[in-house]
N, C-alpha and C. Protein backbone atom coordinates (compact mmCIF):
# COMPACT_ATOMS: atom_id res chain seq x y z
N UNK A 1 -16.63 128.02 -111.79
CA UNK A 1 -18.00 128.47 -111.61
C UNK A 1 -18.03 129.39 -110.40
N UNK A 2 -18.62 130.24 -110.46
CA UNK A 2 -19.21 130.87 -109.16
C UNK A 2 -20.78 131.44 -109.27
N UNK A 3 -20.87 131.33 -108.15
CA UNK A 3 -22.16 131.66 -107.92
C UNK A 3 -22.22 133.21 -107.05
N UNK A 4 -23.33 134.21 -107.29
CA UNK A 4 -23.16 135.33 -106.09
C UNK A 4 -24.78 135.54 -105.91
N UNK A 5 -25.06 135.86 -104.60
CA UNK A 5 -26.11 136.38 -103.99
C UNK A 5 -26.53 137.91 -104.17
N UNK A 6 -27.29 138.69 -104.72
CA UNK A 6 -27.25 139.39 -104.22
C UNK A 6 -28.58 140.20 -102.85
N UNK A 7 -28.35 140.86 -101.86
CA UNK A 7 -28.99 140.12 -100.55
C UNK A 7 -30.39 141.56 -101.49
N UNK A 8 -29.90 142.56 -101.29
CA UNK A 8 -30.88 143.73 -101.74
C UNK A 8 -32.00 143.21 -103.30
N UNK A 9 -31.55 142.62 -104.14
CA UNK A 9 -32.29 142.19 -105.46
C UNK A 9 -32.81 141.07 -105.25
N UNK A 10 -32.53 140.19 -104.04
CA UNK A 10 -33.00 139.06 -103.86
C UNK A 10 -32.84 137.98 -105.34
N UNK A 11 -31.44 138.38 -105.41
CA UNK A 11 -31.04 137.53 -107.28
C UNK A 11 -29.57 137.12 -107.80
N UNK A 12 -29.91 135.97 -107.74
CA UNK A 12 -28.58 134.94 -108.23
C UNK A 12 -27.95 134.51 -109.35
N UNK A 13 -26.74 134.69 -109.39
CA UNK A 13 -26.38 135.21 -110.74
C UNK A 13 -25.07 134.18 -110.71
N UNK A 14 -25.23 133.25 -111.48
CA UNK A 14 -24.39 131.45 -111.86
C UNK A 14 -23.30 132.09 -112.70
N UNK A 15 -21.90 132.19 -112.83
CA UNK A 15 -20.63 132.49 -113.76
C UNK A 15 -20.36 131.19 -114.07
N UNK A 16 -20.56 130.61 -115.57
CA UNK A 16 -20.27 129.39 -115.68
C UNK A 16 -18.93 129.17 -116.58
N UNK A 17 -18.70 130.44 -117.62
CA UNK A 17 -17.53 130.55 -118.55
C UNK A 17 -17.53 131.99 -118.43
N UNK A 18 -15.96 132.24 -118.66
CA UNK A 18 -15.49 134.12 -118.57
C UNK A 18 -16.46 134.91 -118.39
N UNK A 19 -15.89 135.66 -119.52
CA UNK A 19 -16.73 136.81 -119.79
C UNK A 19 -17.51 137.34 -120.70
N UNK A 20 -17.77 138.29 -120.95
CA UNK A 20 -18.87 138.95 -122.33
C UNK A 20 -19.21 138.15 -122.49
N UNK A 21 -20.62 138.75 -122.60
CA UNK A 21 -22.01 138.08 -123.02
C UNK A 21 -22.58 138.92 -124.29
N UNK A 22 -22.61 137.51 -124.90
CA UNK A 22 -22.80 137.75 -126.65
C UNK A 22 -24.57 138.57 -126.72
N UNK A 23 -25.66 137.25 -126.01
CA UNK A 23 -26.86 137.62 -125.65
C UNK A 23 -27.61 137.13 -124.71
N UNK A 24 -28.62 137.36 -124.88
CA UNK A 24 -29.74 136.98 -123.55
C UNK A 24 -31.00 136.49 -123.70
N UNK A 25 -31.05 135.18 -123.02
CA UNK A 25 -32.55 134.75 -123.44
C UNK A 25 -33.29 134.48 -122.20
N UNK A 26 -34.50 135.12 -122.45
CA UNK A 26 -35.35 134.67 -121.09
C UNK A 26 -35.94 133.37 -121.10
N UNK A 27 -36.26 132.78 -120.04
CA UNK A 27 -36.92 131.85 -120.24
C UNK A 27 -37.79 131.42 -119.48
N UNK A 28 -37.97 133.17 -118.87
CA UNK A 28 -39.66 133.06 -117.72
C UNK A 28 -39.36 134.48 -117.19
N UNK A 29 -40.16 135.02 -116.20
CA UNK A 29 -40.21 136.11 -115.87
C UNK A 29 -39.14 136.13 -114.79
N UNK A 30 -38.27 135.18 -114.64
CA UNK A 30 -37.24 135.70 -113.69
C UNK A 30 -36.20 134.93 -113.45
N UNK A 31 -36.02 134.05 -115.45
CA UNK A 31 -34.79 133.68 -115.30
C UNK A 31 -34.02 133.94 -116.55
N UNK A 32 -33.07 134.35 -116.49
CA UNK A 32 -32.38 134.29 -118.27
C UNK A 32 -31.05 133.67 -118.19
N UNK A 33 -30.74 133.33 -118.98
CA UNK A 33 -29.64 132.80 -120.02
C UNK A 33 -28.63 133.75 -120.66
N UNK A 34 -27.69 134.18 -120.21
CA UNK A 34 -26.35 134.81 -121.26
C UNK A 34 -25.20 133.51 -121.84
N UNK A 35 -25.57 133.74 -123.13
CA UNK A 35 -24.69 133.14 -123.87
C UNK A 35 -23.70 134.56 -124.57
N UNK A 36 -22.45 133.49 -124.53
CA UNK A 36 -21.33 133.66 -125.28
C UNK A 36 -21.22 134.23 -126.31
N UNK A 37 -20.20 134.62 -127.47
CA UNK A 37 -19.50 135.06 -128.79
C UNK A 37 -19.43 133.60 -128.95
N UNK A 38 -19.57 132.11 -128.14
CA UNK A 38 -19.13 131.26 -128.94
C UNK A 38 -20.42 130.39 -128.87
N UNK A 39 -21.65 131.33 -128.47
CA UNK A 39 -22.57 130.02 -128.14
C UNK A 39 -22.69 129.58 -126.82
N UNK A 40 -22.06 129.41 -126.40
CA UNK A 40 -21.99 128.32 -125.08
C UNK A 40 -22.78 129.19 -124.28
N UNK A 41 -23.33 128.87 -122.90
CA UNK A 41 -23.88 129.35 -121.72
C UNK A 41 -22.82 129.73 -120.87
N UNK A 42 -22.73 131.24 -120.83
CA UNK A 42 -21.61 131.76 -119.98
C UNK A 42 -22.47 132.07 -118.38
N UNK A 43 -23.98 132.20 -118.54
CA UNK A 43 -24.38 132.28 -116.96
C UNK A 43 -25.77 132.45 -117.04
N UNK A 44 -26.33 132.60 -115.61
CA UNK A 44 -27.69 132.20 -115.72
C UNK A 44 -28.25 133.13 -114.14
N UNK A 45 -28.81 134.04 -114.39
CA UNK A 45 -29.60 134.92 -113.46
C UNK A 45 -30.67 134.73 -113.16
N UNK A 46 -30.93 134.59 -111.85
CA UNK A 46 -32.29 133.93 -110.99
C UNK A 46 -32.83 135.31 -110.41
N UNK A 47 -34.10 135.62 -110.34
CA UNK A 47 -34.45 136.91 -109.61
C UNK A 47 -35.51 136.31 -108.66
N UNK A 48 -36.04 136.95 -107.86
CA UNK A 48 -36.64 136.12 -106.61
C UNK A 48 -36.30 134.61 -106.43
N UNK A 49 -34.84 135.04 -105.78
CA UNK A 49 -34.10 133.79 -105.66
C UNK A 49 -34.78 133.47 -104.86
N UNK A 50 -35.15 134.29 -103.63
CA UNK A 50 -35.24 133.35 -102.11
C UNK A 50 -36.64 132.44 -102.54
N UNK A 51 -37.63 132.68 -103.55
CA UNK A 51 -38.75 132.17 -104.06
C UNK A 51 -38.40 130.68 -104.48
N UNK A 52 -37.59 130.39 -105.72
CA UNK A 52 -37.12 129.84 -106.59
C UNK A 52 -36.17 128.70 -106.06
N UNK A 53 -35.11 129.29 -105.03
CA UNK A 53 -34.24 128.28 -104.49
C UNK A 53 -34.66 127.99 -103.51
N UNK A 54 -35.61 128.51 -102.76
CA UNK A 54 -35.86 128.42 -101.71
C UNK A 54 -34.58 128.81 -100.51
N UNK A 55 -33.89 129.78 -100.64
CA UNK A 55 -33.13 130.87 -99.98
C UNK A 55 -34.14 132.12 -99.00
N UNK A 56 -33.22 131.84 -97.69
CA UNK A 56 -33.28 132.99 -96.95
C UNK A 56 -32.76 134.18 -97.02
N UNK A 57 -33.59 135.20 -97.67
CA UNK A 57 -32.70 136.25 -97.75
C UNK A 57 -32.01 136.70 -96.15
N UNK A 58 -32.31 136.54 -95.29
CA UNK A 58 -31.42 137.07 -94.18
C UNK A 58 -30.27 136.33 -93.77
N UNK A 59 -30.34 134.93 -94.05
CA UNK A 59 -29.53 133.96 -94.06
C UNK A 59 -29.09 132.91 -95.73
N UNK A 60 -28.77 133.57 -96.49
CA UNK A 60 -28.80 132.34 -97.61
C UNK A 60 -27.99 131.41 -97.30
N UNK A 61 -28.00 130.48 -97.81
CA UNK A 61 -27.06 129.40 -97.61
C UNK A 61 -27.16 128.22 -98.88
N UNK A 62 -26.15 127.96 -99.00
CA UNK A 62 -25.88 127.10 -99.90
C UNK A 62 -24.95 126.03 -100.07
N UNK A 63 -25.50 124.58 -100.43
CA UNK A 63 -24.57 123.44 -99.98
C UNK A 63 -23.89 122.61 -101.52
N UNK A 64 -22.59 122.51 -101.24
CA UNK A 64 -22.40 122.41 -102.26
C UNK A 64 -21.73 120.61 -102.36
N UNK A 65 -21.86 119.78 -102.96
CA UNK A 65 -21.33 118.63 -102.72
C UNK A 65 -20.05 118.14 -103.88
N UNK A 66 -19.26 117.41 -103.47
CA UNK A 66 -18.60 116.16 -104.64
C UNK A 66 -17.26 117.60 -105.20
N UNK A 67 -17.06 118.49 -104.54
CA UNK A 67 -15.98 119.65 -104.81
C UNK A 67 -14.71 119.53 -104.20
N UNK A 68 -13.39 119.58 -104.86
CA UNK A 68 -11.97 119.29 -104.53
C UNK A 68 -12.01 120.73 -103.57
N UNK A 69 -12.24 121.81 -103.74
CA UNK A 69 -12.08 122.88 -102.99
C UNK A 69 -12.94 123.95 -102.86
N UNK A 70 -13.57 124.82 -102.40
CA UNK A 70 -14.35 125.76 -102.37
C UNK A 70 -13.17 127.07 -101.99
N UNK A 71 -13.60 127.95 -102.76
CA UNK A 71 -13.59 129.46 -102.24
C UNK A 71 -14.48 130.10 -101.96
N UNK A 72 -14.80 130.89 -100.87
CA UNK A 72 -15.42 131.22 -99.88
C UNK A 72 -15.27 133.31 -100.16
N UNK A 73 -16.19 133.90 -100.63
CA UNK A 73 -15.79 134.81 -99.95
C UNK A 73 -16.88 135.80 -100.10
N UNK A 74 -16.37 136.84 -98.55
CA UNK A 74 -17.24 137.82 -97.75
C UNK A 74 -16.33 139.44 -97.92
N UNK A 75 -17.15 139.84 -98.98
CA UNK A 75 -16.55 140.92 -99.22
C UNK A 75 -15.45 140.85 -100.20
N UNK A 76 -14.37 141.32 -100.08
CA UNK A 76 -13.27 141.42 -100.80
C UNK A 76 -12.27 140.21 -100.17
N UNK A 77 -13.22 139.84 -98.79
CA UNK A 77 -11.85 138.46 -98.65
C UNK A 77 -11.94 137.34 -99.08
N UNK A 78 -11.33 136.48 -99.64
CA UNK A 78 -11.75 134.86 -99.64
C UNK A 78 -10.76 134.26 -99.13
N UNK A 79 -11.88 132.91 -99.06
CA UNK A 79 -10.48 131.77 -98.09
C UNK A 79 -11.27 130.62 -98.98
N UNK A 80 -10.14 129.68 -98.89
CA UNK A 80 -9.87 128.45 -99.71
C UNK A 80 -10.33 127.05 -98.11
N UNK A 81 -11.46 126.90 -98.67
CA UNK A 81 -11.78 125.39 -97.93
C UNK A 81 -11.79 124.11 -98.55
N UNK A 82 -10.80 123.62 -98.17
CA UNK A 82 -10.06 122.15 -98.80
C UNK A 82 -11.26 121.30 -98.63
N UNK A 83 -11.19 120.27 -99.33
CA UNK A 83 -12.44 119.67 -99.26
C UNK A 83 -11.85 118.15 -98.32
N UNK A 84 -12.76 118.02 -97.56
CA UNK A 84 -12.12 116.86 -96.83
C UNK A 84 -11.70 115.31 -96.88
């Protein structure tokens, strides 16, 4: 899974399986659904995140629990935080 911010659209965008997206369903004015070629829910786009998640756009932050490892990354770098 990954998750990404984006800080300018103020909109969050969930990668839950690969890639291509078969279609798209809304299911309010500022959330949709891309499903798969097989059906399944490949991801899920939030728009006025900072509204919705209650996110700071100048600061987002996000806590994630019960995870063997996180990847972390800022820009093109990532780093691997072991879970403790």
């Amino acid at each position: 899974m990954k998750l990404r911010y984006d800080q300018k659209a103020d909109a969050v965008y969930i990668t839950l399986r690969g890639h291509g997206v078969d279609h798209t369903v809304r299911i309010g004015p500022d959330i949709a659904i891309d499903y798969g070629p097989d059906g399944e829910v490949h991801g899920i786009e939030i728009l006025a995140a900072s509204e919705h998640l209650g996110l700071r756009p100048d600061k987002p932050e996000v806590i994630l629990e019960h995870l063997q490892g996180i990847s972390v990354a800022n820009g093109d770098d990532y780093h691997l935080i072991p879970a403790a």
